[in-house]
C-alpha atoms as a PDB file:
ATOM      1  CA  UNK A   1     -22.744  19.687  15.826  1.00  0.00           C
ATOM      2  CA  UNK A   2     -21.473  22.533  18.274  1.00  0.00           C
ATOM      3  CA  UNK A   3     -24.026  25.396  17.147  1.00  0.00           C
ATOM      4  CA  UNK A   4     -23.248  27.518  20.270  1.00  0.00           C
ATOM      5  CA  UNK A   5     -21.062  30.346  19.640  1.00  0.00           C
ATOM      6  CA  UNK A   6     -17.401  30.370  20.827  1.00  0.00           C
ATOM      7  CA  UNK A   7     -17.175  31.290  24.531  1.00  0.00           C
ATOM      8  CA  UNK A   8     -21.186  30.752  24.792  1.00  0.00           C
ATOM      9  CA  UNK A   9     -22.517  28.433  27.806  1.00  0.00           C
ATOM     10  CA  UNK A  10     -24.282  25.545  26.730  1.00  0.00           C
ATOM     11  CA  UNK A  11     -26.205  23.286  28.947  1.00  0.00           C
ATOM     12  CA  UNK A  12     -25.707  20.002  28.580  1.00  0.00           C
ATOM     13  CA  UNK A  13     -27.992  17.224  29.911  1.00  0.00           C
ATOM     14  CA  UNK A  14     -26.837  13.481  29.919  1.00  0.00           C
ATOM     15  CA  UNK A  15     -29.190  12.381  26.909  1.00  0.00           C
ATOM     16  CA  UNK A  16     -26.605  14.721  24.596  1.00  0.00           C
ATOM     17  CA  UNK A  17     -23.918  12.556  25.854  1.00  0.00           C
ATOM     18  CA  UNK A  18     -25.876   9.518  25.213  1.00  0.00           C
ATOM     19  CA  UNK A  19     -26.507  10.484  21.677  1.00  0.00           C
ATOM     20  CA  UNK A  20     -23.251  11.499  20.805  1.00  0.00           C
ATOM     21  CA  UNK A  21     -22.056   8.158  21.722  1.00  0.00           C
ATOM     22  CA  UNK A  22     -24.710   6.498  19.971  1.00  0.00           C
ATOM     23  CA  UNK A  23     -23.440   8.543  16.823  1.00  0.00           C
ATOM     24  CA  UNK A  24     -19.679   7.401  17.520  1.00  0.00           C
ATOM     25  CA  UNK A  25     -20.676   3.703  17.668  1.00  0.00           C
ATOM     26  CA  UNK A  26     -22.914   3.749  14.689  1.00  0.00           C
ATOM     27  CA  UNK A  27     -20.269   5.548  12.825  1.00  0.00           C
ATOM     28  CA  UNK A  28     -17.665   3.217  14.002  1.00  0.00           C
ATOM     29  CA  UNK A  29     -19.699   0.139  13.321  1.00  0.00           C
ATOM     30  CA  UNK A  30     -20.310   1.805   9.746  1.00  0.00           C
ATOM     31  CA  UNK A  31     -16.462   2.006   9.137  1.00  0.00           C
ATOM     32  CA  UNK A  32     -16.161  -1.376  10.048  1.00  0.00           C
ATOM     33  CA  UNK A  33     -19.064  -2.909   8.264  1.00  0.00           C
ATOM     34  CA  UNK A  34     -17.396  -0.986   4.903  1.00  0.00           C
ATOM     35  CA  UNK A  35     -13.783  -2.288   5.386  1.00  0.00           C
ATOM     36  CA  UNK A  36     -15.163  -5.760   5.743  1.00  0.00           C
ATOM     37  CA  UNK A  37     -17.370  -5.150   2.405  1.00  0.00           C
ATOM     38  CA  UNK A  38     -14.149  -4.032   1.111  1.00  0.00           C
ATOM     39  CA  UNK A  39     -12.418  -7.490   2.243  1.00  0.00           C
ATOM     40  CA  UNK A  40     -14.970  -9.590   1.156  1.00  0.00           C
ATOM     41  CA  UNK A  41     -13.686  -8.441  -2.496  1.00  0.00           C
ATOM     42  CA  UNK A  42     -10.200  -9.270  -1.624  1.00  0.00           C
ATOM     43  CA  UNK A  43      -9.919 -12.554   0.020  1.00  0.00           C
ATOM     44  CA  UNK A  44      -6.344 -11.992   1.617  1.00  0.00           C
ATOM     45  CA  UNK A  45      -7.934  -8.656   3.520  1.00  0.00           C
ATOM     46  CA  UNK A  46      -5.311  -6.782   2.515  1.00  0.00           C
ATOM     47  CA  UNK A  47      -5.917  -3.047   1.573  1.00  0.00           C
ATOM     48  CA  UNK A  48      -3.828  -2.922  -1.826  1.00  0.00           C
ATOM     49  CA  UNK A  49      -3.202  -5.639  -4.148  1.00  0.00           C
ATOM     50  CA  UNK A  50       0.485  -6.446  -5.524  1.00  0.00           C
ATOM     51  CA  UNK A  51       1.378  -6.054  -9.075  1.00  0.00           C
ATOM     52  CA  UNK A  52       4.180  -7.363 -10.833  1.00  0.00           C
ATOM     53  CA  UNK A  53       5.940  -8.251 -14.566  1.00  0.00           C
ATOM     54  CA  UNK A  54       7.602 -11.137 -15.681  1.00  0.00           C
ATOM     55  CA  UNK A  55      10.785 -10.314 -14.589  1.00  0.00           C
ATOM     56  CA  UNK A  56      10.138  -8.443 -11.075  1.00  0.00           C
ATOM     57  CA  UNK A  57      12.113  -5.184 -12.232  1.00  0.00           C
ATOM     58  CA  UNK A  58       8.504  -3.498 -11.773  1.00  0.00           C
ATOM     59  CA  UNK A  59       6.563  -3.784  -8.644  1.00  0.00           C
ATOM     60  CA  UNK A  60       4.094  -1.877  -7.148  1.00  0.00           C
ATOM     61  CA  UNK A  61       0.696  -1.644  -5.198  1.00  0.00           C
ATOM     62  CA  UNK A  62      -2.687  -1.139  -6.202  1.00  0.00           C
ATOM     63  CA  UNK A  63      -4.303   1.923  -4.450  1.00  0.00           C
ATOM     64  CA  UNK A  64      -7.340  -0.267  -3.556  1.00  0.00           C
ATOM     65  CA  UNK A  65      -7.696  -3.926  -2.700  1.00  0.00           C
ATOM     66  CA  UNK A  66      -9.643  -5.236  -5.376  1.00  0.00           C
ATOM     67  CA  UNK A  67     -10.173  -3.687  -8.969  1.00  0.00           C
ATOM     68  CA  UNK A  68     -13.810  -1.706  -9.691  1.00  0.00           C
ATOM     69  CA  UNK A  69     -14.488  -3.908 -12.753  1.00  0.00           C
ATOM     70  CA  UNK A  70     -12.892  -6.746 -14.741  1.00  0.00           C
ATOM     71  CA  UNK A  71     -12.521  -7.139 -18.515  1.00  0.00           C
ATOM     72  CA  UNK A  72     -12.483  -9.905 -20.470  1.00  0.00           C
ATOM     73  CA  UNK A  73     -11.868  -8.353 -23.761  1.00  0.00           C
ATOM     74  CA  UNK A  74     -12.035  -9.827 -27.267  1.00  0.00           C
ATOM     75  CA  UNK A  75     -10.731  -7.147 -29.481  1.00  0.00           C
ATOM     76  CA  UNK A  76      -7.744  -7.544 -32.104  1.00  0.00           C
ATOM     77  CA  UNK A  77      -5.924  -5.173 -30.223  1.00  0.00           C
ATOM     78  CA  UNK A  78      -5.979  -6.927 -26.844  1.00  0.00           C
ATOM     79  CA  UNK A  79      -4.852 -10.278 -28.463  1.00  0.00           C
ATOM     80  CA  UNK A  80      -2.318  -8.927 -30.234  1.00  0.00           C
ATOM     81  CA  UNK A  81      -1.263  -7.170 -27.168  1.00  0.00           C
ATOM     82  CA  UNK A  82      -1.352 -10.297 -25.142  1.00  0.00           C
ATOM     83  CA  UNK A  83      -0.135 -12.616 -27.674  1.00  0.00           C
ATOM     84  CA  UNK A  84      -3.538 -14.333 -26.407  1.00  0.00           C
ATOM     85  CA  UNK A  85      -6.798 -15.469 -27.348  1.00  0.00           C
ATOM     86  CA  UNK A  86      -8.128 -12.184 -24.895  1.00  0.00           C
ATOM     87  CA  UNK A  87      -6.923  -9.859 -22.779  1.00  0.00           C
ATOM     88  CA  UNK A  88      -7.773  -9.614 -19.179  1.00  0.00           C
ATOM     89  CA  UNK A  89      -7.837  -5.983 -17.562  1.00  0.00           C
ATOM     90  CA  UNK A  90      -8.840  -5.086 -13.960  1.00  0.00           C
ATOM     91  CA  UNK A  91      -9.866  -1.457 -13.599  1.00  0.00           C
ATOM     92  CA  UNK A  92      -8.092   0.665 -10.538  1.00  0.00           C
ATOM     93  CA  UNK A  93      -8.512   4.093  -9.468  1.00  0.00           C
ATOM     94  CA  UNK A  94      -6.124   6.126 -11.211  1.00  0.00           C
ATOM     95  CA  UNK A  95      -2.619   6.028  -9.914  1.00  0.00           C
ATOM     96  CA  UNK A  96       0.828   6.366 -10.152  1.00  0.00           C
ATOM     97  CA  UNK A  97       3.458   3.906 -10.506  1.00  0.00           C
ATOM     98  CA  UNK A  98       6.317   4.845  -8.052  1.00  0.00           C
ATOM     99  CA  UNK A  99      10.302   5.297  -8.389  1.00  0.00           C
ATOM    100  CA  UNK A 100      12.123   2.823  -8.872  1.00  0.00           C
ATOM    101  CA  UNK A 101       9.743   0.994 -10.650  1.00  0.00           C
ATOM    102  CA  UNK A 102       8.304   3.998 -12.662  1.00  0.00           C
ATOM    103  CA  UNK A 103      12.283   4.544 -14.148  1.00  0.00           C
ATOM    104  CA  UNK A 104      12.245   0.860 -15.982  1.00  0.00           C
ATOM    105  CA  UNK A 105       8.678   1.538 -17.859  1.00  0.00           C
ATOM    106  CA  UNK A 106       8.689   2.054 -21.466  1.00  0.00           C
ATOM    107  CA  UNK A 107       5.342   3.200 -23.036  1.00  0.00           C
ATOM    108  CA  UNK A 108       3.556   2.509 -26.754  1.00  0.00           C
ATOM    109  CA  UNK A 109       0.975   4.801 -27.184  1.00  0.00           C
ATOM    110  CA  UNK A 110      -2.108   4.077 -29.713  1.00  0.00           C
ATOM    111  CA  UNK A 111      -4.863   6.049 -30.588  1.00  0.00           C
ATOM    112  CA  UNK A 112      -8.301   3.842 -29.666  1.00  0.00           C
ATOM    113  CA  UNK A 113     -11.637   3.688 -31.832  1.00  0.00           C
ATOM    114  CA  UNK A 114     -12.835   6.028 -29.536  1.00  0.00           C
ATOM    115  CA  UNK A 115      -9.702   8.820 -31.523  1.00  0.00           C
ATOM    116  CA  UNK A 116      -8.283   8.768 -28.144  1.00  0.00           C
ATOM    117  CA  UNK A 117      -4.455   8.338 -27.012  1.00  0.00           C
ATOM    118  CA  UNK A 118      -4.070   5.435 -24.798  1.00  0.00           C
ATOM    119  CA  UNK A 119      -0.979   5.621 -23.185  1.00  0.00           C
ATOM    120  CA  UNK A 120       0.330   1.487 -22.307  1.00  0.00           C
ATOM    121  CA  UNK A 121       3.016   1.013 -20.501  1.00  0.00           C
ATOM    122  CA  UNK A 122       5.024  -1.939 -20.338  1.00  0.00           C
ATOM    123  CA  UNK A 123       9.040  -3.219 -18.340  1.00  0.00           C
ATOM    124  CA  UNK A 124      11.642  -2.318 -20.423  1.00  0.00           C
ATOM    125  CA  UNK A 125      13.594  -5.656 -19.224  1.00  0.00           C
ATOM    126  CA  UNK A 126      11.199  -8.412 -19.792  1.00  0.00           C
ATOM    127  CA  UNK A 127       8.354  -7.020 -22.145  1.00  0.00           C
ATOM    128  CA  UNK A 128       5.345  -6.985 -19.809  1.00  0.00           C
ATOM    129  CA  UNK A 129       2.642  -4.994 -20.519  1.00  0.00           C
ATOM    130  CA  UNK A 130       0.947  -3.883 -17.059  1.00  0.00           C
ATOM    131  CA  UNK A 131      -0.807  -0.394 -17.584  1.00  0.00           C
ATOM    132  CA  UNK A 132      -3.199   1.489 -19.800  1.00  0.00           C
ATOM    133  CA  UNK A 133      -3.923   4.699 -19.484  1.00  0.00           C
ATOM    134  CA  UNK A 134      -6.150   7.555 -21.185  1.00  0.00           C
ATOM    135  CA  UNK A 135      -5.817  11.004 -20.605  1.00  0.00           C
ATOM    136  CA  UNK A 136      -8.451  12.597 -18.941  1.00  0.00           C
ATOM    137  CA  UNK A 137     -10.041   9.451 -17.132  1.00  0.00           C
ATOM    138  CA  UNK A 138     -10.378   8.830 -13.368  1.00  0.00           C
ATOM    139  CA  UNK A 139      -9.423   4.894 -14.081  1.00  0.00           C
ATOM    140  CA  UNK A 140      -6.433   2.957 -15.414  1.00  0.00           C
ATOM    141  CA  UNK A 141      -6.705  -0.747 -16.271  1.00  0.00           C
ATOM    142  CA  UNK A 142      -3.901  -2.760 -15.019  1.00  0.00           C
ATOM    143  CA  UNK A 143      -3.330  -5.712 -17.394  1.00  0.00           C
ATOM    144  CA  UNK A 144      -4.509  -8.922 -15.024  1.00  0.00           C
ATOM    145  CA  UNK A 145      -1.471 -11.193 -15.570  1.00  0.00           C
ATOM    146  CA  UNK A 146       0.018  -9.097 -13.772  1.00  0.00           C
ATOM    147  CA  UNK A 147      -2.044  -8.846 -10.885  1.00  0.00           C
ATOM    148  CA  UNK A 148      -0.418 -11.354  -8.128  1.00  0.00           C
ATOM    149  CA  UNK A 149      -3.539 -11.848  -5.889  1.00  0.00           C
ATOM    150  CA  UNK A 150      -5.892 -11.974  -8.824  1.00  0.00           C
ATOM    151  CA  UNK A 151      -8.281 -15.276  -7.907  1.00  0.00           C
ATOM    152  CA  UNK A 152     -10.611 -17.421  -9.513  1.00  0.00           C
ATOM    153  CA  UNK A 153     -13.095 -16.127  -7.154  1.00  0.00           C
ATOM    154  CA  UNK A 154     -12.722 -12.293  -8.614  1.00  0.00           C
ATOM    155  CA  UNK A 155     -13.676 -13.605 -12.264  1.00  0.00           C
ATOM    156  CA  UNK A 156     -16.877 -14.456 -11.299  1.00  0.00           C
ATOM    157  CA  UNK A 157     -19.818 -12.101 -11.455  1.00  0.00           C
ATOM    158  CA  UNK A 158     -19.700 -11.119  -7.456  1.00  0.00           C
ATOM    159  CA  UNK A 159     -16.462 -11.238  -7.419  1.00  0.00           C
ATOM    160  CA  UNK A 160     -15.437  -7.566  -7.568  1.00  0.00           C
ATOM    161  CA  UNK A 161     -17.508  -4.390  -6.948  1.00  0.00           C
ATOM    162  CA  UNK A 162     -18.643  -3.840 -10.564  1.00  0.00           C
ATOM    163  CA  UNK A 163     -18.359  -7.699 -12.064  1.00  0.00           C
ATOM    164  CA  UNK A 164     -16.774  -9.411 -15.001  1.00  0.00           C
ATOM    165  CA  UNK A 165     -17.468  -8.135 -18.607  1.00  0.00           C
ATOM    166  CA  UNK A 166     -16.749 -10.160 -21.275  1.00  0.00           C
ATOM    167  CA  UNK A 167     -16.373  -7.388 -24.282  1.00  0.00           C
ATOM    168  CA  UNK A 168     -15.510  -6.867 -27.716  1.00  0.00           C
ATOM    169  CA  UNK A 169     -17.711 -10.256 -27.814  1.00  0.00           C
ATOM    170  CA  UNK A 170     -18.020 -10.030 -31.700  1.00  0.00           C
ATOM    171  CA  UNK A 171     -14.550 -10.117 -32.914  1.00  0.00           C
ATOM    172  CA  UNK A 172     -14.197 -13.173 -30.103  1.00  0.00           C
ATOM    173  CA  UNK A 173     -11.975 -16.312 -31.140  1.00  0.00           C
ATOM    174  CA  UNK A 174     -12.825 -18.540 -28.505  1.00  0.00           C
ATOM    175  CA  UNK A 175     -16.646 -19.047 -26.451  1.00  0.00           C
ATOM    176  CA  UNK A 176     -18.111 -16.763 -24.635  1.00  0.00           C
ATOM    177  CA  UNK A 177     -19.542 -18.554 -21.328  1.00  0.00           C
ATOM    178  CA  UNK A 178     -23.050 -18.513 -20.571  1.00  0.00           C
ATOM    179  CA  UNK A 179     -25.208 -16.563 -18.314  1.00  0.00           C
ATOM    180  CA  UNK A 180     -21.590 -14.035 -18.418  1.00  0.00           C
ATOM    181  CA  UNK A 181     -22.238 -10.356 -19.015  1.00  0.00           C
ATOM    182  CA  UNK A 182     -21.146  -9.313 -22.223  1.00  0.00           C
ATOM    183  CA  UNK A 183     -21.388  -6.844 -24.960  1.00  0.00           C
ATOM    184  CA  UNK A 184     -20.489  -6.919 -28.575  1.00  0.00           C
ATOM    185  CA  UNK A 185     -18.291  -4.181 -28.097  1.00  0.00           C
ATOM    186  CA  UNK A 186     -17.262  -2.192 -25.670  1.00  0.00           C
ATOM    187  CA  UNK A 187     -20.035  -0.198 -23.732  1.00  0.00           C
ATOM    188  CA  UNK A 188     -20.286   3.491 -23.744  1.00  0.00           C
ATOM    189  CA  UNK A 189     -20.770   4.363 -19.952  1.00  0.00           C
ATOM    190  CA  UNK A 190     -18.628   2.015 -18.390  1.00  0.00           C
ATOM    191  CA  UNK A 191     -15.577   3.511 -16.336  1.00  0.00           C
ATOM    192  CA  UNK A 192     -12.712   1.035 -17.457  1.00  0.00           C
ATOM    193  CA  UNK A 193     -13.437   2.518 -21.288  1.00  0.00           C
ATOM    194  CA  UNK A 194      -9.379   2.626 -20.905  1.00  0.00           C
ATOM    195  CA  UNK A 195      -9.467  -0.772 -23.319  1.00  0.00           C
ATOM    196  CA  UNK A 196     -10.933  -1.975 -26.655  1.00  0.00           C
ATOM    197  CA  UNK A 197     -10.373  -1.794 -29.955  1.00  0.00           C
END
């Protein structure tokens, strides 16, 4: 903004100083207008989201307050995984898990039908499984059971930034709702491509 050089005079009339502050309120009505996009994704306002297993050995925060993109996923591996009919994860930035809670993970590591290693990570005390992760990626997928503000709300289509996929729809075991998004299996250029079979 300053294109003067160092030590040169400048005049300065009083319309500068107008627009400058016009600038400063526009950019602080921008920041304000995105935080409460943000919070309209997370209906406790909160900037992170709290994670947990069974037990509560593990906690931790999510570095956002709502995930990217939810999961619904069909695939053999994600009910075996969840000893469920699916398996529910919510994609995060990628992240680490901090000490303590880091120390009492235990990891299984598969290789995907993608011939990639994906890296899940589970508590050592009461089983949970709360984190996949593939090297190379920008995302994780945190396992949504374990999500503790997770809401109705969120599994709807609007309810997080990039919606509710239900994948893997072929090798399903239960019905699909309608008017859902969904794919057969799991779609090439999505970011959470952390999960599936």
């Amino acid at each position: 903004m300053l294109s003067a050089p160092i030590g040169a005079a400048k005049k300065c009339d009083v319309s500068d100083h107008a627009t400058v502050l016009k600038q400063v309120f526009r950019t602080l009505s921008d920041l304000a207008f995105s935080r409460n996009s943000l919070s309209k994704f997370n209906h406790s306002a909160h900037l992170t989201m709290e994670a947990r297993c069974q037990c509560g050995l593990i906690k931790f925060t999510t570095p956002v307050p709502a995930p990217m993109k939810i999961y619904i996923c069909h695939c053999t591996e994600c009910r075996h995984q969840s000893s469920s009919a699916f398996g529910i994860s919510a994609i995060f930035p990628m992240f680490d898990i901090p000490s303590p809670a880091a120390e009492n993970l235990g990891m299984y590591s598969r290789v995907t039908f993608r011939n990639q290693r994906l890296d899940c990570y589970f508590c050592k005390n009461c089983g949970s499984r709360l984190v996949h992760r593939t090297d190379g990626k920008k995302t994780l997928s945190l396992k949504g059971g374990c999500l503790v503000g997770l809401t109705k709300e969120m599994m709807t289509k609007k309810g997080v930034p990039g919606g509710v996929s239900h994948i893997w729809c072929k090798s399903a075991v239960v019905e699909i709702p309608e008017g859902v998004e969904r794919w057969e299996e799991e779609p090439a250029d999505e970011p959470g491509s952390v999960i599936g079979e």
